[in-house]
Protein backbone atom coordinates (compact mmCIF):
# COMPACT_ATOMS: atom_id res chain seq x y z
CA UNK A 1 -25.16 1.18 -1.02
CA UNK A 2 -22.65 1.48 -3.48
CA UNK A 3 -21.93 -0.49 -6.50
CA UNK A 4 -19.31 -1.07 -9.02
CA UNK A 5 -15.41 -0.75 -9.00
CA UNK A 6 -12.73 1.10 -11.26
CA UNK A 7 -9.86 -0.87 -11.03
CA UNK A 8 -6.95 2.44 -11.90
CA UNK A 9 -3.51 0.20 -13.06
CA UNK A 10 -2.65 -3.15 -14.10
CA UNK A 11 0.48 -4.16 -12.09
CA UNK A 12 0.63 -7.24 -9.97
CA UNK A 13 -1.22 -5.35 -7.20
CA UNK A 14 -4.03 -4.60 -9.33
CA UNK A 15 -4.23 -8.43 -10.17
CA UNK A 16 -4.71 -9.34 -6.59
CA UNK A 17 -7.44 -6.02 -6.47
CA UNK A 18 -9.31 -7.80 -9.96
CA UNK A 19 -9.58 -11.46 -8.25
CA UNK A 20 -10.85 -10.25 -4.56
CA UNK A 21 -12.99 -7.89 -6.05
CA UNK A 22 -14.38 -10.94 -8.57
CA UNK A 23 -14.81 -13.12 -5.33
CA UNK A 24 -17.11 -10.22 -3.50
CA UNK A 25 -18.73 -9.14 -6.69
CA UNK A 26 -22.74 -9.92 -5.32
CA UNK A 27 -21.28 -6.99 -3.05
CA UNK A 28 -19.26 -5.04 -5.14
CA UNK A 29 -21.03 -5.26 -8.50
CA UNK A 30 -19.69 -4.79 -12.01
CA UNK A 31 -15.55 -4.47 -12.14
CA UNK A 32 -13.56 -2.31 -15.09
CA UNK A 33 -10.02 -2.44 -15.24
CA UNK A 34 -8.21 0.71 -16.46
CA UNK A 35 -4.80 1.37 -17.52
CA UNK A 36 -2.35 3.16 -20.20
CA UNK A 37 -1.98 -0.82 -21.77
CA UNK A 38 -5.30 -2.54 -22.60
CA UNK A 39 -3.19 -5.73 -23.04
CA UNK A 40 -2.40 -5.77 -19.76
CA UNK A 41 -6.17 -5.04 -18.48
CA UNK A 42 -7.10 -7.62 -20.89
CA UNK A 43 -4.50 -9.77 -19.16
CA UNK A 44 -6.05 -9.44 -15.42
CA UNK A 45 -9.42 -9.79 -16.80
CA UNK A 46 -8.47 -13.30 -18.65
CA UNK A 47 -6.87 -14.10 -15.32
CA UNK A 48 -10.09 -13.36 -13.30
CA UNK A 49 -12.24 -15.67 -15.67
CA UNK A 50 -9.47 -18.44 -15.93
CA UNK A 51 -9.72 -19.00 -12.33
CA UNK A 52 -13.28 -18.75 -12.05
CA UNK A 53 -13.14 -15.84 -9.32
CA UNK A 54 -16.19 -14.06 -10.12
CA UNK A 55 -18.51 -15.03 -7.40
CA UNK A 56 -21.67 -14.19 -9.55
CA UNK A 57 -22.63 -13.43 -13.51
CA UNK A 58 -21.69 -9.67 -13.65
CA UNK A 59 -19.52 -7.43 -16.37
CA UNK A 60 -15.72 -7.51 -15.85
CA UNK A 61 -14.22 -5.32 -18.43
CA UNK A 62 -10.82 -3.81 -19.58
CA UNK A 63 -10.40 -0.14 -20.38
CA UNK A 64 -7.41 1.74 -22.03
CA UNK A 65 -6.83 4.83 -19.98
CA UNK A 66 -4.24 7.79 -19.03
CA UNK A 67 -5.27 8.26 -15.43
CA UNK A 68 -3.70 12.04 -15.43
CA UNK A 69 -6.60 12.92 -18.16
CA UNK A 70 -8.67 13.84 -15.55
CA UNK A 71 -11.84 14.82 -17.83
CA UNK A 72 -11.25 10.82 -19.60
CA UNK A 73 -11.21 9.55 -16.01
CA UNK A 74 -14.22 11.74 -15.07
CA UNK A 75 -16.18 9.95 -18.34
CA UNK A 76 -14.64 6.55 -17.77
CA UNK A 77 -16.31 6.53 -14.05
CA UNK A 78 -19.78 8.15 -15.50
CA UNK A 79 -19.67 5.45 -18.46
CA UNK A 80 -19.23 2.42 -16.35
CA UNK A 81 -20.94 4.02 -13.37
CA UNK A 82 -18.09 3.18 -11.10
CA UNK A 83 -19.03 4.60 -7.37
CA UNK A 84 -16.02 2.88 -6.24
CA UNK A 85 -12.48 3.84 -7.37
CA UNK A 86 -9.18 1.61 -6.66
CA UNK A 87 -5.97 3.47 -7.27
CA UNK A 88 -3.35 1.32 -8.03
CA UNK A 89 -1.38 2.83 -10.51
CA UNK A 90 1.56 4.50 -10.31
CA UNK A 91 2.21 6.99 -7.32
CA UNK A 92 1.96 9.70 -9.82
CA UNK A 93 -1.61 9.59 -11.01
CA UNK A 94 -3.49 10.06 -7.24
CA UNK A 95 -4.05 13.49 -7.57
CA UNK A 96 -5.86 13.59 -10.78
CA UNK A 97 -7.27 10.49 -10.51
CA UNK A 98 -8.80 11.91 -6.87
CA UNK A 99 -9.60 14.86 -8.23
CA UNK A 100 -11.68 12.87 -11.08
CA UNK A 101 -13.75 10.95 -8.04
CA UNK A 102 -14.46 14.67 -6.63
CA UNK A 103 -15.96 15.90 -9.38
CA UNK A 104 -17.98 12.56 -10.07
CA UNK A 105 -18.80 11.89 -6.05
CA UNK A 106 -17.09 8.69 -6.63
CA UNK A 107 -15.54 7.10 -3.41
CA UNK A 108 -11.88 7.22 -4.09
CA UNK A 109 -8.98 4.98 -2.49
CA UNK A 110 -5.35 4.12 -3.04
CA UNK A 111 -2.38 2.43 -1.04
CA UNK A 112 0.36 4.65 -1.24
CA UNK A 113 1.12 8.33 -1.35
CA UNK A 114 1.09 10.70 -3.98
CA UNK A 115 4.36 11.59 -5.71
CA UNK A 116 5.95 13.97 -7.90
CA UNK A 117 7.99 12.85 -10.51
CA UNK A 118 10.74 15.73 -10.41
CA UNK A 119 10.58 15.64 -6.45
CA UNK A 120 11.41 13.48 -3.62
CA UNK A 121 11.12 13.27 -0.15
CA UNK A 122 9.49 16.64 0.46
CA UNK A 123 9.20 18.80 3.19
CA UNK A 124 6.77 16.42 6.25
CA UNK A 125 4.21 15.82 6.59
CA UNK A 126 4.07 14.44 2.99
CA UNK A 127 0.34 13.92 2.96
CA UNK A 128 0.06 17.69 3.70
CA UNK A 129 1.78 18.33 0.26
CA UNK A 130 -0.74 17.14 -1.83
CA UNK A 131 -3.83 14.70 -0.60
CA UNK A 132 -4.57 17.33 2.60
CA UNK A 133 -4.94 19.84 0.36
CA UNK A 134 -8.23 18.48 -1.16
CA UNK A 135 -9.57 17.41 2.24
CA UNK A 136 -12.19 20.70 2.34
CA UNK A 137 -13.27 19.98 -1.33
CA UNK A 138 -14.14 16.23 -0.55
CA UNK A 139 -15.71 17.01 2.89
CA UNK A 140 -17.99 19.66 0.70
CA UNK A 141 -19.13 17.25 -1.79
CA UNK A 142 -20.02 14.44 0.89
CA UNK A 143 -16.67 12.20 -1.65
CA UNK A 144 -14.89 9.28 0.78
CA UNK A 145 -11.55 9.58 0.05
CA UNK A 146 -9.81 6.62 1.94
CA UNK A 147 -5.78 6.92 1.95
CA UNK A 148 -3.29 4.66 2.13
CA UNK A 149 -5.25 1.44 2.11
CA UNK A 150 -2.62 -1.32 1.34
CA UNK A 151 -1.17 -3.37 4.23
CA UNK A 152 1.88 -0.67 4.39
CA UNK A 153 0.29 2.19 4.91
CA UNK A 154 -3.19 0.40 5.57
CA UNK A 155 -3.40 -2.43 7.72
CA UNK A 156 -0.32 -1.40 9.79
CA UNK A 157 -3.17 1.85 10.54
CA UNK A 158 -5.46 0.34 11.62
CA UNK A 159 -3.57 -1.89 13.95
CA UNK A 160 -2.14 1.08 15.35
CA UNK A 161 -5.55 2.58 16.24
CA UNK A 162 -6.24 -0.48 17.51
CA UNK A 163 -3.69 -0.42 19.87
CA UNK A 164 -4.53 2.91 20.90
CA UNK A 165 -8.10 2.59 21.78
CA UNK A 166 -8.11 -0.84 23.06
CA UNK A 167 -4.68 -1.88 24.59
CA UNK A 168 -3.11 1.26 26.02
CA UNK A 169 -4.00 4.41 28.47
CA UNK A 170 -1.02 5.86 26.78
CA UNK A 171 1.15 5.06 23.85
CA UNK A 172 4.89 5.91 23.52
CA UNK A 173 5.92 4.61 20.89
CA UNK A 174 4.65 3.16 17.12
CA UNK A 175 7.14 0.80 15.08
CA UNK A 176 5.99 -0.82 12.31
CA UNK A 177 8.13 -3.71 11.10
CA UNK A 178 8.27 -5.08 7.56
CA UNK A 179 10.05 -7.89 6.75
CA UNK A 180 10.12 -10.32 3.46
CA UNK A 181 11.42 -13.37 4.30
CA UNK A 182 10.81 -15.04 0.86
CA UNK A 183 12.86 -15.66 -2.42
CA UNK A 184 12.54 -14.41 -5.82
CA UNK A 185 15.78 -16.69 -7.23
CA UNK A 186 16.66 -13.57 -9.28
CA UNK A 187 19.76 -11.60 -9.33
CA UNK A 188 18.41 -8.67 -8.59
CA UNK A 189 14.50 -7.37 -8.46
CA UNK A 190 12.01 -5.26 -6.59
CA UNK A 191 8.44 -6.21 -5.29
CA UNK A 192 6.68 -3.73 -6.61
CA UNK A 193 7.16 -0.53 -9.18
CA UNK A 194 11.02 0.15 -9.11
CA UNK A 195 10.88 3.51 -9.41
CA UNK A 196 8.64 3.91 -6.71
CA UNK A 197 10.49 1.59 -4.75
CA UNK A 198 13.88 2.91 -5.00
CA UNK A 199 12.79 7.00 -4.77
CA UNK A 200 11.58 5.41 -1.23
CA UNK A 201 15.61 4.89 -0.33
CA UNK A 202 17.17 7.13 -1.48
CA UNK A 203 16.30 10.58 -0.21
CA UNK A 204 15.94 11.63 3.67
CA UNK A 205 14.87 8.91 6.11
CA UNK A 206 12.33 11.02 8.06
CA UNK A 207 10.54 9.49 11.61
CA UNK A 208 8.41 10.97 13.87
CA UNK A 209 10.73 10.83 17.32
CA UNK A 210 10.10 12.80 20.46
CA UNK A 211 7.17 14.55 18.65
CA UNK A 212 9.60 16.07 16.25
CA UNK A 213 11.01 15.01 12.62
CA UNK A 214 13.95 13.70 12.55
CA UNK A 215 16.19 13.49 9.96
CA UNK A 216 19.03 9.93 8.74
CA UNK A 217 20.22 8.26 5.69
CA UNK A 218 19.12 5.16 4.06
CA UNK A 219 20.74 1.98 6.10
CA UNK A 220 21.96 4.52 8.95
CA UNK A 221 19.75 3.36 11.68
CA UNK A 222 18.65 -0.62 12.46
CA UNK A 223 17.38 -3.13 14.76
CA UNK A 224 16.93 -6.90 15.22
CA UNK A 225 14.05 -8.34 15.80
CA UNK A 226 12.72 -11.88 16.65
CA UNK A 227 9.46 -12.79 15.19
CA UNK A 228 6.71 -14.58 14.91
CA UNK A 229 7.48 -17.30 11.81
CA UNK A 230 10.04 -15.85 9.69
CA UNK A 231 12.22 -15.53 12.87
CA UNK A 232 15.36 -13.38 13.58
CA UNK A 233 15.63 -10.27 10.96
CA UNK A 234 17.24 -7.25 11.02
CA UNK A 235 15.82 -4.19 9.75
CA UNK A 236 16.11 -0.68 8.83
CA UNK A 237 14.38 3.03 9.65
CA UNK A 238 12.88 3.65 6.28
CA UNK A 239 10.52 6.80 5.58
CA UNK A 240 7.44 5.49 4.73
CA UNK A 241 3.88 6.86 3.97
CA UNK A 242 1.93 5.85 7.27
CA UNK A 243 4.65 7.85 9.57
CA UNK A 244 3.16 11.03 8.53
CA UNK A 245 -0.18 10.20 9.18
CA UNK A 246 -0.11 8.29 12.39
CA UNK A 247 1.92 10.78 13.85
CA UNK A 248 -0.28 13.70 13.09
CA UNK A 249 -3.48 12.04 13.69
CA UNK A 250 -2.50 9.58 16.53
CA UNK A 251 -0.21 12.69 18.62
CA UNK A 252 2.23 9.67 19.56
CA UNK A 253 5.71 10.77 20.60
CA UNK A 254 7.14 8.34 18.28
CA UNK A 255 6.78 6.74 15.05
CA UNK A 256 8.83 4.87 13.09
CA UNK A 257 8.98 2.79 10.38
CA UNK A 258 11.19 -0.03 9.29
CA UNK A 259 12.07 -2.42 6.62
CA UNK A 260 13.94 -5.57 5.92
CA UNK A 261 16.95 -5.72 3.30
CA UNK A 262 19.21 -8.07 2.86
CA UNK A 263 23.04 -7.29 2.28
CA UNK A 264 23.16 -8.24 -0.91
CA UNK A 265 19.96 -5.75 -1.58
CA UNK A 266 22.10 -3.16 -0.22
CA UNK A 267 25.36 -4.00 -1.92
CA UNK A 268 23.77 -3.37 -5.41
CA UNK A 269 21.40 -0.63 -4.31
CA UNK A 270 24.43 1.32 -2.86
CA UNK A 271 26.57 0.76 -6.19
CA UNK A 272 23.41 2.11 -8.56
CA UNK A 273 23.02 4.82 -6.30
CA UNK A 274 26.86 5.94 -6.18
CA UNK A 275 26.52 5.65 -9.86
CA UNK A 276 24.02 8.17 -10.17
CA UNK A 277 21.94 5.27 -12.03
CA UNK A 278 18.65 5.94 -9.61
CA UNK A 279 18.82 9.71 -10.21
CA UNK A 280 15.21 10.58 -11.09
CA UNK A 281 17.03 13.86 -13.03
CA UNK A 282 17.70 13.66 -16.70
CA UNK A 283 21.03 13.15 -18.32
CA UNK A 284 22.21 13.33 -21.90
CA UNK A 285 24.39 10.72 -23.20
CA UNK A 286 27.13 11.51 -25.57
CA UNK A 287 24.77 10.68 -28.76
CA UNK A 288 22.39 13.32 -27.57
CA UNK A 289 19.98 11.53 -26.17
CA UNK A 290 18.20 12.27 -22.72
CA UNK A 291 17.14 9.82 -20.56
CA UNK A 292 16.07 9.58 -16.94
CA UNK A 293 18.69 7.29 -15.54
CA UNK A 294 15.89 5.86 -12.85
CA UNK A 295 13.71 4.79 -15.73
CA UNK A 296 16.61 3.06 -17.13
CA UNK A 297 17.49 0.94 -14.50
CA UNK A 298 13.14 -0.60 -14.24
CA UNK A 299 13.24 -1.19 -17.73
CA UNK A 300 16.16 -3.62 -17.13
CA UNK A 301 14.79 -4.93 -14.62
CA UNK A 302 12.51 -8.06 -14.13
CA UNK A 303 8.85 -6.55 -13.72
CA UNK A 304 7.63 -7.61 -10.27
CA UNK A 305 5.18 -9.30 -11.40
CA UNK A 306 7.05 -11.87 -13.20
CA UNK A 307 8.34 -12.54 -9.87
CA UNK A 308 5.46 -14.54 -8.64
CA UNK A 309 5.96 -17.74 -10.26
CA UNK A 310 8.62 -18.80 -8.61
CA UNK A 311 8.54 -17.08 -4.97
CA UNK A 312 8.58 -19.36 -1.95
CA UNK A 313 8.83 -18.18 2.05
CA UNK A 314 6.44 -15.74 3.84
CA UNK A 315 6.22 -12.71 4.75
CA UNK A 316 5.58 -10.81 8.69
CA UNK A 317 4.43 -7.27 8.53
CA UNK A 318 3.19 -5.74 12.05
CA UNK A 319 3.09 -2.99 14.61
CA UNK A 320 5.42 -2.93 17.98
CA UNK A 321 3.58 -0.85 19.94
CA UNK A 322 4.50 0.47 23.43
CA UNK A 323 3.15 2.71 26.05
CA UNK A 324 1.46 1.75 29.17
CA UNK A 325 -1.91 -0.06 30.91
CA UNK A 326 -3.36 0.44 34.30
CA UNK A 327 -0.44 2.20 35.06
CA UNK A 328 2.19 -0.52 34.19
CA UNK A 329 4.11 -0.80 31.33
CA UNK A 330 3.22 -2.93 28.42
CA UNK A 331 3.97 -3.41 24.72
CA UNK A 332 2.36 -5.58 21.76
CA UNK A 333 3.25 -7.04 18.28
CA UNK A 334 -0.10 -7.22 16.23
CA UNK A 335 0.93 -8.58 12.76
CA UNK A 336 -0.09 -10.99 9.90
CA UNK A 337 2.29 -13.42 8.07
CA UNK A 338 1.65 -13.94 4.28
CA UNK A 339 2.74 -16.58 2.28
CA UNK A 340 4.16 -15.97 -1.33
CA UNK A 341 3.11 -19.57 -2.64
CA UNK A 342 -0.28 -19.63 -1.56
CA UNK A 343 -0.84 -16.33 -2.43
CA UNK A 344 -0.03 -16.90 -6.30
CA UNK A 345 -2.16 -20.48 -5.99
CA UNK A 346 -4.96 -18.48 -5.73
CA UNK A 347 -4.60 -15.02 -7.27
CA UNK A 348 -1.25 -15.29 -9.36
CA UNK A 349 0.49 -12.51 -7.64
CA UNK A 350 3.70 -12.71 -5.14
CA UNK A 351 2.75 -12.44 -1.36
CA UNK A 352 3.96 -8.89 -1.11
CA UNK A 353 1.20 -8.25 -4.15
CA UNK A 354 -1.09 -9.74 -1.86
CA UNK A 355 -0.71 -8.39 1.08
CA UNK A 356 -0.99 -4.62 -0.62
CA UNK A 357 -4.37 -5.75 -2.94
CA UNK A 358 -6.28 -7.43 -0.01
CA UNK A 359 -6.57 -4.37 2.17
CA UNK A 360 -8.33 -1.96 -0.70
CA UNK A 361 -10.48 -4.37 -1.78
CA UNK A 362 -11.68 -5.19 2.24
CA UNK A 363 -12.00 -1.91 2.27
CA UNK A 364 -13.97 -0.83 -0.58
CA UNK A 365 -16.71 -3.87 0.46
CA UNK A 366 -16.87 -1.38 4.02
CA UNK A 367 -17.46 1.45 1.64
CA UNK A 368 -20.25 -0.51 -0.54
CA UNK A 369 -21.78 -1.52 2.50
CA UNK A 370 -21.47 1.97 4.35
CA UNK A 371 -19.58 0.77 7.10
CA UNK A 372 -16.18 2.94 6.45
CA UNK A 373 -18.31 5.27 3.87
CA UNK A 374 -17.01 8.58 5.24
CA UNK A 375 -18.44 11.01 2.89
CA UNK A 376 -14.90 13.07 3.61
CA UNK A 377 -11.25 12.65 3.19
CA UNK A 378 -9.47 9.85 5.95
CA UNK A 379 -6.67 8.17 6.49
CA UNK A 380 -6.93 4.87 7.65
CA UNK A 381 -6.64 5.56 11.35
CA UNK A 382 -9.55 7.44 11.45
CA UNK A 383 -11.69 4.62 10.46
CA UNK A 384 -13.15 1.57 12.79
CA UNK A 385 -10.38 -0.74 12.77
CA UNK A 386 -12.66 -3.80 13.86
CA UNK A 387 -15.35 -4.51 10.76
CA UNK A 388 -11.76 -4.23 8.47
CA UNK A 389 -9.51 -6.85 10.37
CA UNK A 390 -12.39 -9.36 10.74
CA UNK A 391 -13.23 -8.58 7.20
CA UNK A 392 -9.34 -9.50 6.41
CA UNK A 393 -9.46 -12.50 8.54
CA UNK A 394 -12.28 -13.75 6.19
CA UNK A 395 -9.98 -12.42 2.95
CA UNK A 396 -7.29 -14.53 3.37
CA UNK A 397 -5.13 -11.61 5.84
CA UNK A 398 -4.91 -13.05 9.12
CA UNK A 399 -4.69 -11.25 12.12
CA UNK A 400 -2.41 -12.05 15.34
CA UNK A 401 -1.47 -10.30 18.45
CA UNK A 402 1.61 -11.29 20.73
CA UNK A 403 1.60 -9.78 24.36
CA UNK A 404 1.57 -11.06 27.89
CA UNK A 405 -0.85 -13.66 27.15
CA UNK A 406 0.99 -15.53 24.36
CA UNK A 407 0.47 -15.40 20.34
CA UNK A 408 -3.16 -15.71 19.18
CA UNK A 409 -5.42 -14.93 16.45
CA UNK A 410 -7.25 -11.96 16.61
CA UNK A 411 -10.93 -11.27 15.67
CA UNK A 412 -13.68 -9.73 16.80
């Protein structure tokens, strides 16, 4: 079995990561917390103890780190004898920080792909660009690499190898639908990292689509959808992470992924992008000085995590999944709804935090326990979807399905 978590980042994800992590800690063991800013590790670990989440005595400690020094991550894990590692910092850090887990034979996981800073949206599959490379290495060394384990790519994986083992003969056709339905009150902000966010939109759109990838712009493509809760949205094909896994490891024709935005969202994303101002490529200003005009634009905006205080409305993130059963066709919606208020009641994060922390944390109790302990490198599909969604059920990341019978919970 086991024991002891490296929290890798400080954000508002890694706050929800810190307080599930404290509730399951008989399981889990000691938690460090590890980032560039020990103020802010400091900060999640004050959280933690202010709202009484550790479940039993047991160290919870802060670390200052710079996750692309792979040797100081190597002696951070061998110091606090991590054997569980929970990447959430930024996008750019996976590689090293995996690498670091290799050469310790410390399970590794994170919930999003890596990324480049002076590239984006590379040639697909994007996994096959970096995290595919080191699947030989981790198979070799016995190291469970899990990737991808947030809700989006995560959960939404899981549901979709649900669907495909339990629900279908065959499957046609994978769409995974996010949509926020709650409210900052700001002018302006992003839910998470806004670099990462907005090198999401504004490079090639790629889906998986009659086995093929296809190519579209941001905001070309979208649909309108009526669901569970949160109602009538519409939404828009957005590349995402999980498209190049399910469709490589799933072989369904089509898989697509798509995202809720509001017009005023798009108004000002389309103006900073016409600008130039979320360029990720350096420009000198007329004093001389170079700056990345991406980098600009976070800074002036509100961190995400500031966000949570005052977000109200809920969240619906799920899989629309179609194919056919007994020879008919059929097609199901298997989702969860979050809510942003209760999430930051108990954790002090925004729902869209939540919904992203859960998921690693779920998973890394499967990995303690050596129920999703693969000794090799996986993506989420290729894991046993049913220990994870009753384990989320129990974590405060209900389940539903909606099909011919009617809307109901889902557990098994």
């Amino acid at each position: 079995m086991k024991k002891n978590v490296l929290i890798i980042g400080a954000g508002g994800v890694a706050q929800v990561v810190a307080h599930k992590c404290a509730q399951h800690n008989d399981i889990l063991g000691n938690i460090h917390i590890a980032s560039r800013t020990l103020d802010k590790c400091q900060a999640l670990v004050d959280s933690v103890r202010e709202k009484g989440s550790l479940k039993v005595a047991g160290d919870l400690q802060a670390h200052a780190l710079d996750a692309l020094d792979i040797e100081a991550t190597k002696a951070l894990i061998t110091r606090t004898e991590s054997q569980i590692v929970i990447n959430v910092g930024s996008a750019f850090v996976n590689m090293s920080v995996l690498q670091a887990c290799i050469e310790t034979g410390a399970a590794y996981l994170d919930t999003a792909i890596h990324e480049d800073p002076a590239k984006i949206c590379e040639t697909p599959p994007w996994y096959a660009n970096y995290e595919w490379k080191r699947r030989e290495q981790c198979q070799a060394k016995g190291v469970t690499a899990i990737l991808g384990i947030g809700f989006d790519p995560g959960v939404v994986n899981a549901y979709a190898a649900l669907a495909v083992n339990d629900y279908f003969d065959t499957v046609t056709d994978i769409d995974i639908i996010d949509i926020n339905a709650g409210s900052h009150g700001r002018y302006f902000a992003t839910n998470f990292d806004p670099e990462i966010n907005f090198r999401e939109f504004t490079g090639t759109v790629w889906s998986w689509q009659n086995s093929q990838w296809v190519s579209n712009r941001m905001f070309e493509v979208k649909r309108t959808d009526d669901l569970p809760v949160v109602g009538t949205h519409t939404s828009y094909m957005t590349g995402h992470d999980e498209v190049h896994s399910l469709s490589q490891i799933l072989k369904v024709p089509n898989v697509r992924f798509w995202m809720g935005f509001g017009e005023h969202y798009i108004n000002v994303f389309t103006v900073l992008n016409n600008l130039g101002l979320l360029s990720e490529q350096p420009v000198t200003t007329a004093e001389g000085l170079e700056v990345v005009p991406l980098k600009v634009v976070k800074a002036v905006l509100p961190d995400p995590s500031s966000l949570a205080p005052d977000y109200s409305g809920k969240t619906c993130i799920g899989d629309l999944v179609k194919g056919t059963k007994d020879g008919q066709d059929k097609e199901v919606f298997i989702y969860n709804v979050a809510d942003h208020a209760e999430a930051y009641a108990e954790v002090g994060s925004q729902g869209i935090s939540y919904t992203a922390g859960v998921p690693p944390v779920a998973a890394a109790i499967l990995v303690a326990t050596g129920e999703w302990d693969a000794q090799k490198m996986v993506n989420v599909e290729e894991l046993p979807p049913k220990p994870f969604i009753n384990l989320l059920n129990q974590m405060g990341l209900p389940t539903r399905i909606k099909d011919e019978q009617g809307d109901r919970a889902l557990s098994f």
